[in-house]
Protein backbone atom coordinates (compact mmCIF):
# COMPACT_ATOMS: atom_id res chain seq x y z
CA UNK A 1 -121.04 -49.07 25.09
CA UNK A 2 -122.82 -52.87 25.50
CA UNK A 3 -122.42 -54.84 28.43
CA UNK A 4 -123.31 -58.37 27.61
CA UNK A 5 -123.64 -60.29 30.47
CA UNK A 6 -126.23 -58.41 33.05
CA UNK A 7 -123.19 -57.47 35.80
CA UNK A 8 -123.31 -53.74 35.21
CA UNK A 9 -119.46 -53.48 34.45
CA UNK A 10 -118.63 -51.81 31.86
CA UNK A 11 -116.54 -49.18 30.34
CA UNK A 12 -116.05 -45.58 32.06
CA UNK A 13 -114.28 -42.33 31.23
CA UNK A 14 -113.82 -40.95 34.48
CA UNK A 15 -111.04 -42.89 36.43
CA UNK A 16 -112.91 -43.72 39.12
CA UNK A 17 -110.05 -45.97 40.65
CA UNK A 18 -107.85 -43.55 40.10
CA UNK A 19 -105.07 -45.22 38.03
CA UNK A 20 -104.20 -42.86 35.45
CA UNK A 21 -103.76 -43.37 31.89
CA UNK A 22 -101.03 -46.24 31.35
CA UNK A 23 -101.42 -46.60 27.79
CA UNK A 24 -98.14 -44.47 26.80
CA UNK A 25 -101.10 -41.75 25.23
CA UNK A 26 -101.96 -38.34 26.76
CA UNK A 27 -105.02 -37.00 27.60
CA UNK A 28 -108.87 -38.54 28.29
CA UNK A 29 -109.20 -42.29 28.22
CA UNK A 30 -111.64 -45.42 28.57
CA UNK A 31 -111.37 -47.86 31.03
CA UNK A 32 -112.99 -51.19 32.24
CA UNK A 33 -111.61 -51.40 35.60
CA UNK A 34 -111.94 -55.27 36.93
CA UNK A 35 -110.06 -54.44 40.21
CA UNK A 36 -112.71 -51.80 41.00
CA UNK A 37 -115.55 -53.64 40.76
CA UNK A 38 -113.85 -56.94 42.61
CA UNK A 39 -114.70 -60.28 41.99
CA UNK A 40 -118.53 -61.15 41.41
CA UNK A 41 -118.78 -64.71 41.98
CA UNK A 42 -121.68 -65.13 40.09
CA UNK A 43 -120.14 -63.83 36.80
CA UNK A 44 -116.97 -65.46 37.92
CA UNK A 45 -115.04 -62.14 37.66
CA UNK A 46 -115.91 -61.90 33.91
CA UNK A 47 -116.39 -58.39 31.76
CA UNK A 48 -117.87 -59.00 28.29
CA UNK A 49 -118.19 -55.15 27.30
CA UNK A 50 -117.51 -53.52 24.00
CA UNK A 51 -116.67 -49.81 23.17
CA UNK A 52 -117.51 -48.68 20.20
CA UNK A 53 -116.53 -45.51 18.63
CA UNK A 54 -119.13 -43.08 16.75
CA UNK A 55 -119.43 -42.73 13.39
CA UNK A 56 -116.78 -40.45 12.09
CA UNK A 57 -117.37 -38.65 8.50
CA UNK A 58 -114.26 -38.92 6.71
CA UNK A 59 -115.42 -37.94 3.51
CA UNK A 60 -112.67 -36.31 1.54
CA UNK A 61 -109.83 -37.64 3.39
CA UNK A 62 -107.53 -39.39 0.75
CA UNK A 63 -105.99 -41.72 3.79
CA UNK A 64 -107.15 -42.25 6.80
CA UNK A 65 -105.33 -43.70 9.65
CA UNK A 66 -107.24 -44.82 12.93
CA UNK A 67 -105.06 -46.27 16.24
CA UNK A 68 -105.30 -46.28 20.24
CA UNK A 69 -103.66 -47.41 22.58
CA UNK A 70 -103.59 -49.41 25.14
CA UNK A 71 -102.90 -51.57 28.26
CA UNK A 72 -104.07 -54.92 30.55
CA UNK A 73 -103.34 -55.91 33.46
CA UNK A 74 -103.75 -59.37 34.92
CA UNK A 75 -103.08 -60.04 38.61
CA UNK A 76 -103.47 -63.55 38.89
CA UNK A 77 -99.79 -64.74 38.91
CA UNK A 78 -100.17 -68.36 38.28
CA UNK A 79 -101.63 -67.67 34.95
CA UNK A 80 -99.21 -65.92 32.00
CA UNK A 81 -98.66 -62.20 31.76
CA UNK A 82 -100.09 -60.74 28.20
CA UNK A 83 -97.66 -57.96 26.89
CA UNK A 84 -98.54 -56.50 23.68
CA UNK A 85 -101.22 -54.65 21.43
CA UNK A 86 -103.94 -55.74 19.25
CA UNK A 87 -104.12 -53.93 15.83
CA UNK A 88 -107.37 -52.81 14.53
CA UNK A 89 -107.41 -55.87 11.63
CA UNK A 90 -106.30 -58.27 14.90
CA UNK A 91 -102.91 -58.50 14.03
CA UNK A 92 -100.39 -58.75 17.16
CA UNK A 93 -97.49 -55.87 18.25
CA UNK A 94 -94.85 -55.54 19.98
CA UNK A 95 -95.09 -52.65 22.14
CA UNK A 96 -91.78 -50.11 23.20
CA UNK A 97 -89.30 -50.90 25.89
CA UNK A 98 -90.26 -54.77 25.90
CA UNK A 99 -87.68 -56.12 28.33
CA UNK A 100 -88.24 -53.67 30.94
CA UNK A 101 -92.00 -54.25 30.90
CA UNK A 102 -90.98 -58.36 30.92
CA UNK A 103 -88.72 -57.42 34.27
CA UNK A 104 -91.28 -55.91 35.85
CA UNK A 105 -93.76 -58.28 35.28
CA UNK A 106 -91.06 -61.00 36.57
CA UNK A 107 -90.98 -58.61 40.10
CA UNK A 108 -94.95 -58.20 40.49
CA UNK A 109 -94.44 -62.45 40.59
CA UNK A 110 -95.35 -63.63 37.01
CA UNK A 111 -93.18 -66.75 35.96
CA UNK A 112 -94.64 -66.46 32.43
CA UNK A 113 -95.23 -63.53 29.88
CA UNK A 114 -97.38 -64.08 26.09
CA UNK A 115 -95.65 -61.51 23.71
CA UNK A 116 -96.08 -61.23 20.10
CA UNK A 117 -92.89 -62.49 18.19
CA UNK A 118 -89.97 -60.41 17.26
CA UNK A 119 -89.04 -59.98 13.64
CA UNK A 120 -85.60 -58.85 14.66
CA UNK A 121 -83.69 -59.94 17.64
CA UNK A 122 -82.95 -57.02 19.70
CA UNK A 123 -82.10 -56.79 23.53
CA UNK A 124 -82.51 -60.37 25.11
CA UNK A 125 -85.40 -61.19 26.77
CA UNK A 126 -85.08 -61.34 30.89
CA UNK A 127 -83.73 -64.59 31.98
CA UNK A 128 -85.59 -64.69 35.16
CA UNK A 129 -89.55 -64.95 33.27
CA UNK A 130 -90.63 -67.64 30.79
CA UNK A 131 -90.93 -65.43 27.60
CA UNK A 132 -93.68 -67.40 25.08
CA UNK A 133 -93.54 -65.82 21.79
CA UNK A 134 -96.73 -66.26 19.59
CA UNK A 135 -97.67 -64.71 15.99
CA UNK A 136 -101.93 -64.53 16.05
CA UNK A 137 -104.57 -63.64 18.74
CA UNK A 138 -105.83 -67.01 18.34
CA UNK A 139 -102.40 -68.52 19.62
CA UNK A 140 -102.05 -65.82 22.47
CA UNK A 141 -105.31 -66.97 23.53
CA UNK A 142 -104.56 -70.68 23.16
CA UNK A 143 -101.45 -70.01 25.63
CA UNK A 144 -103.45 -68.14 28.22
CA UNK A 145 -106.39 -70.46 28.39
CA UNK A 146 -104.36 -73.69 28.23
CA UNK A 147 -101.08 -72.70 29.49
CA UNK A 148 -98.84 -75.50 29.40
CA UNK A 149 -96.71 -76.60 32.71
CA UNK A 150 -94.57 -73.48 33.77
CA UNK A 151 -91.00 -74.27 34.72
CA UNK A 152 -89.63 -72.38 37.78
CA UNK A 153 -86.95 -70.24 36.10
């Protein structure tokens, strides 16, 4: 684990807000807990951490296949809701039962989700939560950083 910026947050193992594991896995997980640690004016309530996982010997395994999963939280309702998962080669997925994570998102008080775009149409999106679809990291980012004015749905 690296912390980058000199606050001291950084990743743990033990749960100490006790949350439990909300990625959809079982079992022992990582977390970087922002809520725990409240807001540090100084670092502006920034984390810059990485995790990095040790060197595995896969030597004689014809094909290897790495994942994790995982899931973020962000409380501050005037800015968009991020639903979704980041591949290991940065590509952007959906993640299961979609438009009952959008509705609750719409009830904690977000007007606006990012999601990664469908290739099929399935079950509609909620009505009642601005639903911006978006195909790369680099546009999720884009839409988070400089959202564009939200209409009141």
């Amino acid at each position: 684990m690296v912390e980058h910026i000199g606050n001291d947050q950084k990743w743990t193992f033990d749960d100490p807000g006790e949350r439990g594991n909300n990625t959809g896995g079982t079992g022992g997980f990582a977390i970087l807990d922002s809520d725990l640690y409240g807001y540090d004016f100084e670092y502006e309530g920034r984390q810059d951490t990485e995790l990095t996982s040790p060197v595995v010997d896969l030597t004689g395994v014809a094909e290897p296949a790495i994942g994790f999963n995982s899931d973020f939280t962000m409380w501050d309702y005037d800015k968009p809701s991020g639903i979704g998962e980041v591949g290991l080669s940065g590509e952007l997925r959906l993640v299961g039962q979609m438009p009952a994570r959008l509705r609750e998102a719409e009830k904690l008080g977000f007007k606006q989700a990012i999601v990664p775009r469908r290739l099929r149409r399935g079950e509609p999106w909620p009505s009642d939560i601005q639903v911006v679809e978006v195909r790369s990291l680099r546009q999720a980012l884009e839409q988070a950083l400089l959202p564009k004015e939200v209409e009141n749905a």
